[in-house]
C-alpha atoms as a PDB file:
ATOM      1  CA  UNK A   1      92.128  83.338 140.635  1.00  0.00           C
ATOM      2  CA  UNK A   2      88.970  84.715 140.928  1.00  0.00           C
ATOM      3  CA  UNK A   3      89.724  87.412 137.685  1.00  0.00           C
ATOM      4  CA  UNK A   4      91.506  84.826 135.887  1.00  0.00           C
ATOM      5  CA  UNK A   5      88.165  82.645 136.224  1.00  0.00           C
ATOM      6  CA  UNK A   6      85.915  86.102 134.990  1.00  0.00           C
ATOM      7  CA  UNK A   7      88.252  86.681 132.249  1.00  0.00           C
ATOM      8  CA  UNK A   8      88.117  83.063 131.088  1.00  0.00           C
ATOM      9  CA  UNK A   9      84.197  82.833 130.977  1.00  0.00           C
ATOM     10  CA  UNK A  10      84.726  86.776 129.042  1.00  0.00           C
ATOM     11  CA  UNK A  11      86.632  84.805 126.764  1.00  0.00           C
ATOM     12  CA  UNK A  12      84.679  81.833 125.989  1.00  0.00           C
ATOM     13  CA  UNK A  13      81.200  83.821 125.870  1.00  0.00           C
ATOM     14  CA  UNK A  14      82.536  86.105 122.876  1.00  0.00           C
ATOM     15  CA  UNK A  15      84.150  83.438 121.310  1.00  0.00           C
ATOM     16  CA  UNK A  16      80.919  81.746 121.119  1.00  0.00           C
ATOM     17  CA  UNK A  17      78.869  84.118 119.839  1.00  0.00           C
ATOM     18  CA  UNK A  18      81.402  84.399 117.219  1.00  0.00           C
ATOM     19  CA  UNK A  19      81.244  80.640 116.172  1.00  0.00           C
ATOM     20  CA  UNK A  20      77.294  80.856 116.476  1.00  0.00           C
ATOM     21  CA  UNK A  21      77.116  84.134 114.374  1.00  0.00           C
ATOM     22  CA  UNK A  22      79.144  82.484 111.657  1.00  0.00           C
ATOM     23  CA  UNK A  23      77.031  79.166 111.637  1.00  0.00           C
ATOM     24  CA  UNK A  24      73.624  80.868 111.857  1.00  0.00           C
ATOM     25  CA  UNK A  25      74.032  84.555 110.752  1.00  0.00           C
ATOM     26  CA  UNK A  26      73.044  87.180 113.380  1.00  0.00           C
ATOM     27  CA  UNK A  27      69.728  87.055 113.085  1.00  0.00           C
ATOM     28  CA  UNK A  28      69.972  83.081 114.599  1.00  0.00           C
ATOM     29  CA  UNK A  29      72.274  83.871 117.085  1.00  0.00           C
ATOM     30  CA  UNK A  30      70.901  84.333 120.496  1.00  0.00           C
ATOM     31  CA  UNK A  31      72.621  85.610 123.847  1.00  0.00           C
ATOM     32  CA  UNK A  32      70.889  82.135 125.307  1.00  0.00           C
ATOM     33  CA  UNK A  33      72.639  80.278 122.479  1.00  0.00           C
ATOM     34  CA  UNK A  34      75.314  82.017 123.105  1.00  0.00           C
ATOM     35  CA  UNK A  35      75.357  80.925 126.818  1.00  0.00           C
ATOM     36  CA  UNK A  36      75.225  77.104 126.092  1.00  0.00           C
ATOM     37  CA  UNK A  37      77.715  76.736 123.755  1.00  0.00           C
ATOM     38  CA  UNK A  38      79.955  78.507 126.387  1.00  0.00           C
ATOM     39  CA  UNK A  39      78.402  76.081 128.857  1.00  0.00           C
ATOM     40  CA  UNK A  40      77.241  79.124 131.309  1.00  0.00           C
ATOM     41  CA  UNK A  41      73.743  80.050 132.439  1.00  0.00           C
ATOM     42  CA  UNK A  42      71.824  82.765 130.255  1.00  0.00           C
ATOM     43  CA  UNK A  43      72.102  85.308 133.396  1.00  0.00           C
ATOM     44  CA  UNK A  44      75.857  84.760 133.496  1.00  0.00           C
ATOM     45  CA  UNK A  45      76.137  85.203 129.854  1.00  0.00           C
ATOM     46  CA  UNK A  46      74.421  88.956 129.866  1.00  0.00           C
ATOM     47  CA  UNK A  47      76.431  89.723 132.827  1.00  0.00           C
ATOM     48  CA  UNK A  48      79.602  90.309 130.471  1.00  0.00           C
ATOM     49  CA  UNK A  49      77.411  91.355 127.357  1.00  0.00           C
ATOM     50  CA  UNK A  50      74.311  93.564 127.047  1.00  0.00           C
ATOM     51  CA  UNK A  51      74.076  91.756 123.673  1.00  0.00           C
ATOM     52  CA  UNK A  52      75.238  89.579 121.018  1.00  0.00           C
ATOM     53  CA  UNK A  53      76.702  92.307 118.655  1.00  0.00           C
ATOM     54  CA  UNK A  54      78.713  93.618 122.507  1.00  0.00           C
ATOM     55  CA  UNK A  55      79.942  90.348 122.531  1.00  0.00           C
ATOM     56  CA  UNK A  56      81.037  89.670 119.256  1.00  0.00           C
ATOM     57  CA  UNK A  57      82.979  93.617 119.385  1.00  0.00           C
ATOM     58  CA  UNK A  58      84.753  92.007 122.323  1.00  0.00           C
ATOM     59  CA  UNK A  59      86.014  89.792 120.088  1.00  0.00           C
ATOM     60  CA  UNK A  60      87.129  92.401 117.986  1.00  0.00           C
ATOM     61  CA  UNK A  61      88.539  94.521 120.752  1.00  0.00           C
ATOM     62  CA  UNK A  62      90.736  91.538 121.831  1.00  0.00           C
ATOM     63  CA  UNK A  63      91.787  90.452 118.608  1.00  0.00           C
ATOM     64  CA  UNK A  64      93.370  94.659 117.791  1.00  0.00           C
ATOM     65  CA  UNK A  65      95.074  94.563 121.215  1.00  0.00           C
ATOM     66  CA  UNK A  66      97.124  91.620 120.590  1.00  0.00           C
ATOM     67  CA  UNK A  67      97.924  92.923 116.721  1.00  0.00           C
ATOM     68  CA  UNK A  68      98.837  96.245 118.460  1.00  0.00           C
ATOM     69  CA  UNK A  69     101.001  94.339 121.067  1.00  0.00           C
ATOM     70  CA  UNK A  70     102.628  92.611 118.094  1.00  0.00           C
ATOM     71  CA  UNK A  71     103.244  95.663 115.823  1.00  0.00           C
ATOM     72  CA  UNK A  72     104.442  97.551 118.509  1.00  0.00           C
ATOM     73  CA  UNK A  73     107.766  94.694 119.362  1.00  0.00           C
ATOM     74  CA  UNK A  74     108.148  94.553 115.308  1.00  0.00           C
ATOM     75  CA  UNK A  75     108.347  98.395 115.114  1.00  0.00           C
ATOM     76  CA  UNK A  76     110.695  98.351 118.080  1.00  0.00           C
ATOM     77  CA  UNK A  77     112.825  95.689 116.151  1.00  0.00           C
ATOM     78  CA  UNK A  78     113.408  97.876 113.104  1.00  0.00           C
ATOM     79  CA  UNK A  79     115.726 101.135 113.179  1.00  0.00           C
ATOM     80  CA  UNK A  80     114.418 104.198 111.163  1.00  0.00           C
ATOM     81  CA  UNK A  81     110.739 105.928 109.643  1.00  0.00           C
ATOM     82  CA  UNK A  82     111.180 104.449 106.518  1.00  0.00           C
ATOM     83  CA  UNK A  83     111.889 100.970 107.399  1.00  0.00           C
ATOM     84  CA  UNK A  84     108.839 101.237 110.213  1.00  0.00           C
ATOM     85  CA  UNK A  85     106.212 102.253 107.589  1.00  0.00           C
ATOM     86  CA  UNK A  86     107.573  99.178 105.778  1.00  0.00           C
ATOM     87  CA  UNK A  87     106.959  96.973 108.744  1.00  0.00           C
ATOM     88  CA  UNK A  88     103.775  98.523 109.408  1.00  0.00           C
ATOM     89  CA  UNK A  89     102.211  98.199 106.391  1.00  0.00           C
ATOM     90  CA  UNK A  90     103.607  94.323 105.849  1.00  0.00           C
ATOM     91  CA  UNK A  91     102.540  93.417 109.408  1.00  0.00           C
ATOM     92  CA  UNK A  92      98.890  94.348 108.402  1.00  0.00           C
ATOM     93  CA  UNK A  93      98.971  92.357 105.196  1.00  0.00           C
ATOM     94  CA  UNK A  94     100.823  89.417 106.833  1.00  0.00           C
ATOM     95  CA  UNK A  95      98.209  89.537 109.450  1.00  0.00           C
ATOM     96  CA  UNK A  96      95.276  89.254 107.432  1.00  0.00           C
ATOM     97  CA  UNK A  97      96.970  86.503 104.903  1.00  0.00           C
ATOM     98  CA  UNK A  98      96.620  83.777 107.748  1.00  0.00           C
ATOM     99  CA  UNK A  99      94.371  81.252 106.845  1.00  0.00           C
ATOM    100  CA  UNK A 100      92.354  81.509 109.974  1.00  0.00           C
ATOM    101  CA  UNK A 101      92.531  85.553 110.411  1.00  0.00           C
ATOM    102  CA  UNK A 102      91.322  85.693 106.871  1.00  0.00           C
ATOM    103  CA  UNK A 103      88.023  83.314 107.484  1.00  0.00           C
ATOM    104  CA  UNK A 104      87.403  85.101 110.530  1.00  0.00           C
ATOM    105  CA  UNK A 105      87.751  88.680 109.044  1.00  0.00           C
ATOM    106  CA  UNK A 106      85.769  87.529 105.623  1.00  0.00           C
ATOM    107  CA  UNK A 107      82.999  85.872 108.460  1.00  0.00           C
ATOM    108  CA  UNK A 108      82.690  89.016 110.344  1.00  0.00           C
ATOM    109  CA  UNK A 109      82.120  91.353 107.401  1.00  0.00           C
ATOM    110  CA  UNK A 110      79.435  88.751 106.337  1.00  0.00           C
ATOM    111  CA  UNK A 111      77.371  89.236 109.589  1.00  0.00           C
ATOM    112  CA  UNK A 112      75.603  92.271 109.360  1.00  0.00           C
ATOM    113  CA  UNK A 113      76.299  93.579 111.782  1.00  0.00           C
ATOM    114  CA  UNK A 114      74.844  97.300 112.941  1.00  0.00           C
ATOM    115  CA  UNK A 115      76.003 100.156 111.751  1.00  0.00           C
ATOM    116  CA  UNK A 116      76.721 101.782 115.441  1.00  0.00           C
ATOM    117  CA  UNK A 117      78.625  98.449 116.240  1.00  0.00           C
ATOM    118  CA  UNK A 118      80.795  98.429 113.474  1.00  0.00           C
ATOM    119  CA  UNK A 119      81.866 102.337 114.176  1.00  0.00           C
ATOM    120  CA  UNK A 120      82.362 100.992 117.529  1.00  0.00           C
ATOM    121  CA  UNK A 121      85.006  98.692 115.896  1.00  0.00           C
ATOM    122  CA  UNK A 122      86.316 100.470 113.182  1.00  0.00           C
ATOM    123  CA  UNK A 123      87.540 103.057 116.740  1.00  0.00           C
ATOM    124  CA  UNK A 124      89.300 100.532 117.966  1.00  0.00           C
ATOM    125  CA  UNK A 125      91.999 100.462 115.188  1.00  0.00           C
ATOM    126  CA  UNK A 126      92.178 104.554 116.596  1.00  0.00           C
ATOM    127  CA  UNK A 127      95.433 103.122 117.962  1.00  0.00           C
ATOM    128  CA  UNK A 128      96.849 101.265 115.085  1.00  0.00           C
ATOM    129  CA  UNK A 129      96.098 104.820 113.135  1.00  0.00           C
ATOM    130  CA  UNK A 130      97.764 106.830 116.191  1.00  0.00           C
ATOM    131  CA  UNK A 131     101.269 104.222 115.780  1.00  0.00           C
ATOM    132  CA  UNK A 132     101.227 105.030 112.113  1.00  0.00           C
ATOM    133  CA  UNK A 133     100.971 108.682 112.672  1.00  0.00           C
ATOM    134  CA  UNK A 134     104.278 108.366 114.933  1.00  0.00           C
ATOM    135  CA  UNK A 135     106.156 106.450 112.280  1.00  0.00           C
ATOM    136  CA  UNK A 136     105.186 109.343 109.819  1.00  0.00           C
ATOM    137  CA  UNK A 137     106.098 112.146 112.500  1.00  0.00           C
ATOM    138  CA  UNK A 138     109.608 110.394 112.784  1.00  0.00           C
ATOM    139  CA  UNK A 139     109.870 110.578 109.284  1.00  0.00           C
ATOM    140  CA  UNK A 140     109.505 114.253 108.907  1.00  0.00           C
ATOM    141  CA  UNK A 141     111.944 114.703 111.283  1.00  0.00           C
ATOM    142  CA  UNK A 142     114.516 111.928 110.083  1.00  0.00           C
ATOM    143  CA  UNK A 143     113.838 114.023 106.327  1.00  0.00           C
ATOM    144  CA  UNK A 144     112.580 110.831 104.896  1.00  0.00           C
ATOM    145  CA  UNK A 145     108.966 112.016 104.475  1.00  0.00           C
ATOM    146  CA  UNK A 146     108.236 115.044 102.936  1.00  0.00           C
ATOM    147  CA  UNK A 147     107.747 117.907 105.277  1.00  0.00           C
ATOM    148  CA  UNK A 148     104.247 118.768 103.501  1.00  0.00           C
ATOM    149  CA  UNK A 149     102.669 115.284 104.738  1.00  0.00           C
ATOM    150  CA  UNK A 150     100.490 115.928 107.967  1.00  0.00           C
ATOM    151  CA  UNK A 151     101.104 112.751 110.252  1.00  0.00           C
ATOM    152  CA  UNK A 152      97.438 112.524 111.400  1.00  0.00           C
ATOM    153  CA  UNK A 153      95.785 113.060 107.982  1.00  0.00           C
ATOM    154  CA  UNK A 154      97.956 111.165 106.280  1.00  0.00           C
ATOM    155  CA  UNK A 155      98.333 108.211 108.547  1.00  0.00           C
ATOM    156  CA  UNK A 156      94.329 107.848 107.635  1.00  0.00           C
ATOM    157  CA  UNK A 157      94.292 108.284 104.646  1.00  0.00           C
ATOM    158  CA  UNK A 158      97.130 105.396 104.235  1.00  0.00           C
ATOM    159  CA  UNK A 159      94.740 103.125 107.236  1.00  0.00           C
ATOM    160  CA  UNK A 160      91.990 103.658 103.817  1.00  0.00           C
ATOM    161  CA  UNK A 161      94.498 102.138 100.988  1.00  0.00           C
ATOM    162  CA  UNK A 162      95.536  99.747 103.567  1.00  0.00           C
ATOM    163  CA  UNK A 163      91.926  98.226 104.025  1.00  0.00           C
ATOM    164  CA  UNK A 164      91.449  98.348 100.772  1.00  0.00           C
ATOM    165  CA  UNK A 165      94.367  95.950 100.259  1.00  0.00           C
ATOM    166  CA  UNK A 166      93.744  93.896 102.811  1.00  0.00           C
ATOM    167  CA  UNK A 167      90.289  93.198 100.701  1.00  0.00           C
ATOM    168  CA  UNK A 168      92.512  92.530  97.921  1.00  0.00           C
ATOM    169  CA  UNK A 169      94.208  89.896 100.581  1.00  0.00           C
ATOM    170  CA  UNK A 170      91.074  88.270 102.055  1.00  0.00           C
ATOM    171  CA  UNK A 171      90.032  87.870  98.482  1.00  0.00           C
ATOM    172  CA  UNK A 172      93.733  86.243  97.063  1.00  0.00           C
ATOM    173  CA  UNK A 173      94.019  88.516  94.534  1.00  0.00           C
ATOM    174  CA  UNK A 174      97.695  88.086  94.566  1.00  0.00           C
ATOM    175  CA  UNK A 175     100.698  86.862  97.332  1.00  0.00           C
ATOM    176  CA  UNK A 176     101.053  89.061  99.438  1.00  0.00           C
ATOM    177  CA  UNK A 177     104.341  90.258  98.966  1.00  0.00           C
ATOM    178  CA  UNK A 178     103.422  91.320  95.884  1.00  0.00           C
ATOM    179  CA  UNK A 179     100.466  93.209  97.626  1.00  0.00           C
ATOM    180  CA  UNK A 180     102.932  95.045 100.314  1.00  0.00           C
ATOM    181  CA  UNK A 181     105.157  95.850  97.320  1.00  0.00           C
ATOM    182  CA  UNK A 182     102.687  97.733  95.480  1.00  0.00           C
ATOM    183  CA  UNK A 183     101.253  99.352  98.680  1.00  0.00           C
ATOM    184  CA  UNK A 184     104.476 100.389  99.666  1.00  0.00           C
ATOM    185  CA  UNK A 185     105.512 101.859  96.316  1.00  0.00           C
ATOM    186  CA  UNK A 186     101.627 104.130  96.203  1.00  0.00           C
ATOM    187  CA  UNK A 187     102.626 104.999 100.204  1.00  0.00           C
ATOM    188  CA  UNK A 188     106.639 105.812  99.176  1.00  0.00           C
ATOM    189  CA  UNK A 189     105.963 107.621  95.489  1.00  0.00           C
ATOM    190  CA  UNK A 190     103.317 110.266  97.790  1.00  0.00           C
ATOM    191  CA  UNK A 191     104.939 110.695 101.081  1.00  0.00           C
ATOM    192  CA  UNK A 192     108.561 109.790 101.052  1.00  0.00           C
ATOM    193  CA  UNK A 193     111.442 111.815 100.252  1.00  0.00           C
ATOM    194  CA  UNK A 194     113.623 110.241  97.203  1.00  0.00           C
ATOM    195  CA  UNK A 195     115.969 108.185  98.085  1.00  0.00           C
ATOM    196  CA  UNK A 196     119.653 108.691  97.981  1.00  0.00           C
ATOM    197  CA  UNK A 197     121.607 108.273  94.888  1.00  0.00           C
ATOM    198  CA  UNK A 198     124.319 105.564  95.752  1.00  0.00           C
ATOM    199  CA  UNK A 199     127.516 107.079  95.729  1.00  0.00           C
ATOM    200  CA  UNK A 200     130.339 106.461  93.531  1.00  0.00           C
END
């Protein structure tokens, strides 16, 4: 009970500082501010966090492990490479097209946040890159992806044109089907074998 209790008061300090960040920018948001919105003393508040920019990449940490959790049982759902880069690049998009993920993620990039912070961040999608380098690997070997794409440097380069549609999704640019069509065509034309003529 007692970590359930600890992990609770994690919880509702970082989500705090996120809801005071948005409402006041960083520069207003305080780790004592911070503490009574979560309705816990200012000592109990930098016990979990050092700061407010720790707290908020809690946030952020939390937020990637339940995406990865998610991506990894809609991966497992689908049977071949080429159907798994499919699902991993609409998962991302469909993510991100939420009302509420796309106000948080458009909130967030507003902040300001420090530059050593948001590397801190950006390495915690070092996992989501590490699942896409898989799916590529299994390609090579299925034959469906070209045997001159390199998994690693390729998965990261794709994690790039991937953000950059995602912008294109936080800003509503276009449904989002239509976005994960044209991403997967750019990702298929460069790293996907053609496919095979139907027979007869």
């Amino acid at each position: 009970m007692v970590a359930v209790h600890k992990e609770r008061l994690r919880v509702a300090i970082g989500e705090a500082a996120v809801e005071i960040a948005v409402e006041k920018g960083l520069a207003g948001t305080t780790m004592s501010k911070i503490a009574e919105r979560a309705g816990v003393s200012r000592a109990t508040a930098y016990n979990y966090f050092k700061d407010v920019e720790h707290a908020l990449l809690s946030v952020v940490s939390d937020e990637v492990d339940r995406f990865y959790g998610q991506l990894r049982e809609r991966l497992d759902g689908v049977t071949g490479a080429r159907a798994g880069l499919e699902a991993f690049l609409a998962a991302h998009l469909e993510y991100f097209a939420q009302p509420e993920r796309r106000s948080a993620a458009l909130q967030l990039q507003a902040l300001g946040i420090s530059p050593a912070i948001r590397e801190r961040m950006a390495a915690h999608t070092d996992r989501l890159r590490a699942l896409l380098s898989d799916v590529l690997d299994s390609g090579r070997r299925e034959g469906v992806i070209s045997e001159r794409v390199h998994p690693d440097r390729h998965a990261e380069l794709v994690m790039h044109l991937l953000s950059a549609t995602r912008q294109q999704v936080l800003r509503g640019d276009a449904p989002v089907d239509a976005l994960a069509a044209d991403l997967l065509l750019l990702v298929e034309s460069g790293l996907c074998q053609p496919r095979p003529e139907p027979s007869g």
